[in-house]
N, C-alpha and C. Protein backbone atom coordinates (compact mmCIF):
# COMPACT_ATOMS: atom_id res chain seq x y z
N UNK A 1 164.18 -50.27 -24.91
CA UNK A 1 162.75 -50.30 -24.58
C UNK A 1 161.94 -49.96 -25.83
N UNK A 2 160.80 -51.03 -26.14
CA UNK A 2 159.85 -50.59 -27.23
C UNK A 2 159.00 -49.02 -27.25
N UNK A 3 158.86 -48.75 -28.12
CA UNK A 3 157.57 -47.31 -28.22
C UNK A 3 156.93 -47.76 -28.18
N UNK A 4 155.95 -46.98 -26.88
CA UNK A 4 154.58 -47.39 -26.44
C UNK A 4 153.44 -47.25 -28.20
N UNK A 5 152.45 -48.17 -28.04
CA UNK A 5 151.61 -48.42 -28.79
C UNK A 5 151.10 -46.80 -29.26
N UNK A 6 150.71 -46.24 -30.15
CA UNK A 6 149.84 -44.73 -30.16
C UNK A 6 148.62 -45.14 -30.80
N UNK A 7 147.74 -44.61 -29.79
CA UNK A 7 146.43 -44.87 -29.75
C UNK A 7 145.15 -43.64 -30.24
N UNK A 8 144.82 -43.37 -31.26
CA UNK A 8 143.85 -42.38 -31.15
C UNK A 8 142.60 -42.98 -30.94
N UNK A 9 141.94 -41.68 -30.23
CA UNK A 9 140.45 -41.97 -29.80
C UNK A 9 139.75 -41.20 -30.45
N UNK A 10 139.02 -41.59 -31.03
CA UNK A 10 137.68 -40.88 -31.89
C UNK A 10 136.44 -40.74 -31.51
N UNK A 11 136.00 -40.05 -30.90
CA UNK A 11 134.68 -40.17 -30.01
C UNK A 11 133.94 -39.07 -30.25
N UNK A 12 132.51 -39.31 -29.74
CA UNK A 12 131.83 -37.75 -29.94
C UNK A 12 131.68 -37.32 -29.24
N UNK A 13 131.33 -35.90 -28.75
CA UNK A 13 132.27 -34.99 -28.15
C UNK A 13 131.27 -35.17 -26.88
N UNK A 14 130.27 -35.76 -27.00
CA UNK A 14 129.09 -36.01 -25.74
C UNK A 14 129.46 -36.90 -24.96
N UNK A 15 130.15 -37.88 -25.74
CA UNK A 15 131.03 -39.11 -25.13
C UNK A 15 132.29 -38.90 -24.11
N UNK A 16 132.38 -37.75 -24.09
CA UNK A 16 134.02 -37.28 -23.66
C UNK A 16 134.22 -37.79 -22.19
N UNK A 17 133.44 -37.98 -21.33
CA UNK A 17 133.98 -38.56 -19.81
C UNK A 17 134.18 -39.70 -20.03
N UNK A 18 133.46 -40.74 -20.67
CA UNK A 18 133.71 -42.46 -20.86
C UNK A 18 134.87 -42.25 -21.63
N UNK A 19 135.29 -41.93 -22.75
CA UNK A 19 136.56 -41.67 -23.23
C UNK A 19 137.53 -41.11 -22.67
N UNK A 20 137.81 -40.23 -21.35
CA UNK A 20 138.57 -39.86 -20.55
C UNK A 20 138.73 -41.08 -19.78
N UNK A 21 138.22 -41.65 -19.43
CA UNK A 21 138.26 -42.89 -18.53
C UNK A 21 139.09 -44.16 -19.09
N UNK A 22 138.91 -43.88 -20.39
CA UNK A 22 139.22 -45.29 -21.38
C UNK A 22 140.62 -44.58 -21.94
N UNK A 23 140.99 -43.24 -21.78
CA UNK A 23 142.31 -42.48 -22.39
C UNK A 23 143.40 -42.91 -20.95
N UNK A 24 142.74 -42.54 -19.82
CA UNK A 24 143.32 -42.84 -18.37
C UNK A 24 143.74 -44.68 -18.33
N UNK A 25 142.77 -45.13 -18.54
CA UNK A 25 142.96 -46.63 -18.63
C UNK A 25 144.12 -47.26 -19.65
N UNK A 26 144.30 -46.86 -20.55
CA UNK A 26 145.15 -47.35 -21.76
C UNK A 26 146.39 -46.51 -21.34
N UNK A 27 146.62 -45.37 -21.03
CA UNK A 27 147.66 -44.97 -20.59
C UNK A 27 147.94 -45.86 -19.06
N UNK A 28 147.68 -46.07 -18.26
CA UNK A 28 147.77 -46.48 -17.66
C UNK A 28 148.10 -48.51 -17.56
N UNK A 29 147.47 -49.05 -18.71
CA UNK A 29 148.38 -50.19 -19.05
C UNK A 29 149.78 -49.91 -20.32
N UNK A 30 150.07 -48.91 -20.60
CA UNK A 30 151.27 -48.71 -21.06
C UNK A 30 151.38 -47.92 -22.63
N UNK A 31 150.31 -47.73 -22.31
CA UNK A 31 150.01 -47.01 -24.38
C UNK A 31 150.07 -45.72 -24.29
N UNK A 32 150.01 -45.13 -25.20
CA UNK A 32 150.39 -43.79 -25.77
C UNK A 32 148.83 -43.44 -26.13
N UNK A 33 148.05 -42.94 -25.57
CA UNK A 33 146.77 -42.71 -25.93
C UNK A 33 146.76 -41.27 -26.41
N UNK A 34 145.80 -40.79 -27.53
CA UNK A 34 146.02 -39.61 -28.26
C UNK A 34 144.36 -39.23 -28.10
N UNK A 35 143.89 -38.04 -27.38
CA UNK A 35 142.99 -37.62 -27.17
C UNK A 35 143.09 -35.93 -27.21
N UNK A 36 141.88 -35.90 -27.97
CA UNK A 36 142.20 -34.16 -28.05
C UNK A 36 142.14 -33.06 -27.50
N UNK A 37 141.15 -33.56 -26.35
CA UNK A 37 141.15 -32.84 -25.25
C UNK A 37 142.37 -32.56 -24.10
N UNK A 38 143.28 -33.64 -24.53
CA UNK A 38 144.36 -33.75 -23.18
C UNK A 38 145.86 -33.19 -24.43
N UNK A 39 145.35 -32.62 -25.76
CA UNK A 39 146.75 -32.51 -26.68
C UNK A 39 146.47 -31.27 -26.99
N UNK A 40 145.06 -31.06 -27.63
CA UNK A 40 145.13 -29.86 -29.03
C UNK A 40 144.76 -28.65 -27.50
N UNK A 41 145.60 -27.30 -28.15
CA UNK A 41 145.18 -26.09 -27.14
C UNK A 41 144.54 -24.85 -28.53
N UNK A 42 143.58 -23.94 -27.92
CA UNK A 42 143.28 -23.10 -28.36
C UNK A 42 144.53 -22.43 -29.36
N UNK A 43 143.80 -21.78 -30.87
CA UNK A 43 144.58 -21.48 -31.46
C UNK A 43 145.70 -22.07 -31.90
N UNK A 44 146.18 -23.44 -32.04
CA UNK A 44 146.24 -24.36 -33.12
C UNK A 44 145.26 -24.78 -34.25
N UNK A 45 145.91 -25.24 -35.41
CA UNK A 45 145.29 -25.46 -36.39
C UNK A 45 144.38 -27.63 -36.28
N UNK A 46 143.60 -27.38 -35.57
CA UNK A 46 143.05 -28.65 -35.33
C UNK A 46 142.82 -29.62 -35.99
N UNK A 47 142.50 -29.27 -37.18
CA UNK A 47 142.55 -29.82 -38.68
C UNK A 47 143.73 -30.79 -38.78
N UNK A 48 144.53 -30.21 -39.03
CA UNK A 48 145.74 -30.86 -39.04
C UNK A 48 146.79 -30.99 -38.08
N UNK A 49 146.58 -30.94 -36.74
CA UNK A 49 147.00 -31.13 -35.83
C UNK A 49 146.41 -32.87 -35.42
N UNK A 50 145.26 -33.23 -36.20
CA UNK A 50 144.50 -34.20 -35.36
C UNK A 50 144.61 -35.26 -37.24
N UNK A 51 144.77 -34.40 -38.18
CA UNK A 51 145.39 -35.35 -39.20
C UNK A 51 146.88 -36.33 -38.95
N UNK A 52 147.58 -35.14 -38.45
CA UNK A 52 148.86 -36.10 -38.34
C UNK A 52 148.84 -36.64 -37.32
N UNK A 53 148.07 -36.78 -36.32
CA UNK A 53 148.23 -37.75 -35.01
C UNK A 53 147.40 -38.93 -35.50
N UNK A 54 146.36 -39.00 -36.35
CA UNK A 54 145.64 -39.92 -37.27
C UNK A 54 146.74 -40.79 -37.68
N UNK A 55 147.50 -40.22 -38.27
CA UNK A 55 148.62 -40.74 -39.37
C UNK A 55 149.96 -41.32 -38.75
N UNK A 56 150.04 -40.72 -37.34
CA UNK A 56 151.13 -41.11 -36.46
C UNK A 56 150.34 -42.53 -35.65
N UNK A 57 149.48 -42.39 -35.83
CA UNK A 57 148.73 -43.81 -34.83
C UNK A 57 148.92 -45.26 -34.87
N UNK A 58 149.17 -46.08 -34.28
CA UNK A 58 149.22 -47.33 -35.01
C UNK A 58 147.90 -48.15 -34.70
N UNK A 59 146.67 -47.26 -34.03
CA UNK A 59 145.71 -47.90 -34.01
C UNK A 59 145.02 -46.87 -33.86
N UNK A 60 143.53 -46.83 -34.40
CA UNK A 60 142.18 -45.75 -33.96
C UNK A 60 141.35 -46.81 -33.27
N UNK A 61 141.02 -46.47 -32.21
CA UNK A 61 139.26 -46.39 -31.42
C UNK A 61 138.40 -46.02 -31.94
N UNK A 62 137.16 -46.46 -32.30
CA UNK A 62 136.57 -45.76 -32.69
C UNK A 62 135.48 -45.92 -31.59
N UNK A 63 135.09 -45.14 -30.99
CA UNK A 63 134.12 -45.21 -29.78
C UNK A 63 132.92 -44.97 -29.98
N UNK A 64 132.16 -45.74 -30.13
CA UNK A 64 131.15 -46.33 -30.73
C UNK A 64 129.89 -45.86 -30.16
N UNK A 65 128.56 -45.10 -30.34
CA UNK A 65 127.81 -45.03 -29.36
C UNK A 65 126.66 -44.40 -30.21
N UNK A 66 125.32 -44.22 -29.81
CA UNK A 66 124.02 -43.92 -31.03
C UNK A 66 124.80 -42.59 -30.85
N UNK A 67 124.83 -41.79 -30.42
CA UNK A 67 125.44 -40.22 -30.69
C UNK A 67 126.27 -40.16 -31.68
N UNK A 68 127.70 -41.01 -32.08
CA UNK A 68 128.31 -41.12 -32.61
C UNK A 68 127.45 -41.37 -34.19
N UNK A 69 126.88 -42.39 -34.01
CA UNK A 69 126.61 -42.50 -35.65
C UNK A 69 125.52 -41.93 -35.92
N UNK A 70 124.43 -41.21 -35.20
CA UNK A 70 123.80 -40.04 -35.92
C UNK A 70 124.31 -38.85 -35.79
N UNK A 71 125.57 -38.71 -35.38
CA UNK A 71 126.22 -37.12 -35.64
C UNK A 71 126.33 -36.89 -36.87
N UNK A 72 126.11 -35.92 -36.90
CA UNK A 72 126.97 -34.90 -38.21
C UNK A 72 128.00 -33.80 -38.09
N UNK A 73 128.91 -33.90 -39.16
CA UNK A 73 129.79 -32.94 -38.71
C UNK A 73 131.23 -33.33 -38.48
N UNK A 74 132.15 -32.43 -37.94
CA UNK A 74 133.66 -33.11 -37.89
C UNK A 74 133.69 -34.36 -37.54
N UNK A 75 133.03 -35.01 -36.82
CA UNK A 75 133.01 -36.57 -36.81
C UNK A 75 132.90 -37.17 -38.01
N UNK A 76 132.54 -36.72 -38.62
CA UNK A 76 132.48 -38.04 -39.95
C UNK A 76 133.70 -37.41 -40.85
N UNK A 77 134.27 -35.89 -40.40
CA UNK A 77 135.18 -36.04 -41.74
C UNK A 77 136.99 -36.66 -40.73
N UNK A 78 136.30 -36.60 -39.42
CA UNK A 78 137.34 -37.67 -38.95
C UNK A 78 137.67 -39.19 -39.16
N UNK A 79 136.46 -39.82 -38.94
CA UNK A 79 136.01 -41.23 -39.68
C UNK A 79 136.68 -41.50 -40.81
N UNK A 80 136.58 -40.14 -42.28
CA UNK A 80 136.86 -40.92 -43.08
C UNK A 80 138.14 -40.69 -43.32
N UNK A 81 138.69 -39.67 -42.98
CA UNK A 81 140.01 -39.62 -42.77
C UNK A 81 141.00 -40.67 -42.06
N UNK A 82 140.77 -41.52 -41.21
CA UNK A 82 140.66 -42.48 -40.93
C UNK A 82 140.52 -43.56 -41.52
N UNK A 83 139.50 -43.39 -41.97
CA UNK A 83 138.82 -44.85 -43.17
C UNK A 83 140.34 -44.70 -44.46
N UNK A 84 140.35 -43.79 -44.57
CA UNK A 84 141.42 -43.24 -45.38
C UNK A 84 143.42 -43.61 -45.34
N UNK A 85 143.33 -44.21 -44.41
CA UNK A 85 144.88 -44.50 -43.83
C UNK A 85 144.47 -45.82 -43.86
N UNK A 86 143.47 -46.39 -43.46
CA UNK A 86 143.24 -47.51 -43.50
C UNK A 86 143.47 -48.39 -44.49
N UNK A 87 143.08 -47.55 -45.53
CA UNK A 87 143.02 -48.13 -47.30
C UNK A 87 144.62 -48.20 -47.45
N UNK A 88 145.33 -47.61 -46.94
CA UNK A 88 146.97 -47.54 -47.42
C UNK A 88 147.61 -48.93 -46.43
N UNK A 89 146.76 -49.35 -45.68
CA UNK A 89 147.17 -50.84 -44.88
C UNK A 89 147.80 -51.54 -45.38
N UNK A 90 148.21 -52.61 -45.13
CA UNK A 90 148.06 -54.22 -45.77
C UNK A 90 146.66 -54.55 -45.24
N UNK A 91 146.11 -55.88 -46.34
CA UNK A 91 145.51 -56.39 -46.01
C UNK A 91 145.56 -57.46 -44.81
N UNK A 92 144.74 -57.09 -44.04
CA UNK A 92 144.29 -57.63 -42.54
C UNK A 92 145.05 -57.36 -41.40
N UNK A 93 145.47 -56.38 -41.90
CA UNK A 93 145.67 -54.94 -40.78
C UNK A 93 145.02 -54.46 -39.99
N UNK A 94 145.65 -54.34 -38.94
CA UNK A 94 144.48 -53.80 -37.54
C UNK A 94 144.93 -52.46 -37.42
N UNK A 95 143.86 -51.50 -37.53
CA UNK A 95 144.06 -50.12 -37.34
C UNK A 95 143.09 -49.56 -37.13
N UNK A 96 141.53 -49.77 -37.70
CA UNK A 96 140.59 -49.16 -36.98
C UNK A 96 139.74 -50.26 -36.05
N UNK A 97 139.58 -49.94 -34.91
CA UNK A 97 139.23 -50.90 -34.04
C UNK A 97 137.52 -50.21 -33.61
N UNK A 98 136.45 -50.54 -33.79
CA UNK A 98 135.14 -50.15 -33.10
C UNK A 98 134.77 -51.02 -32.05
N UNK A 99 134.61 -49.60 -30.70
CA UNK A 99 134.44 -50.42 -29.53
C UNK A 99 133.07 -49.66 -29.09
């Protein structure tokens, strides 16, 4: 049997019920969805708890919404961390996906 797809979701944190819905949904057609609310627990190092699931992913969400792109703050140093794995691709590689 194949390994399910691993999916991170990148969302802002206002966004979090439509992204619970869309974490439920993708698990539910057969993927490995990576959300931080349903992984990281108090007193882990989040930083890098949510780097290497970045890095373990074979695809990011990026969940798209006006909140999202006028945030400031750990959202964008998630983005580019992100943007960042991306660059190590091949060209025309699918890995960050904006929905």
């Amino acid at each position: 049997m194949a390994d399910k797809l691993k999916v991170f979701l990148c969302h802002a944190s206002e966004n979090k019920p439509i992204v619970q819905n869309l974490h439920n949904d993708l698990e539910a057609a057969g993927y490995q969805p990576w959300l931080d609310s349903k992984v990281l627990i108090p007193g882990v190092d989040w930083d890098r708890e949510i780097q290497i699931a970045l890095r373990d992913s074979d695809a990011v969400i990026v969940c798209m919404s006006s909140v999202l792109v006028d945030k400031e703050g750990y959202i964008q140093k998630e983005l580019r961390f992100a943007q960042d794995i991306q660059s190590e691709k091949l060209p025309g590689s699918i890995f960050l996906i904006p929905m």
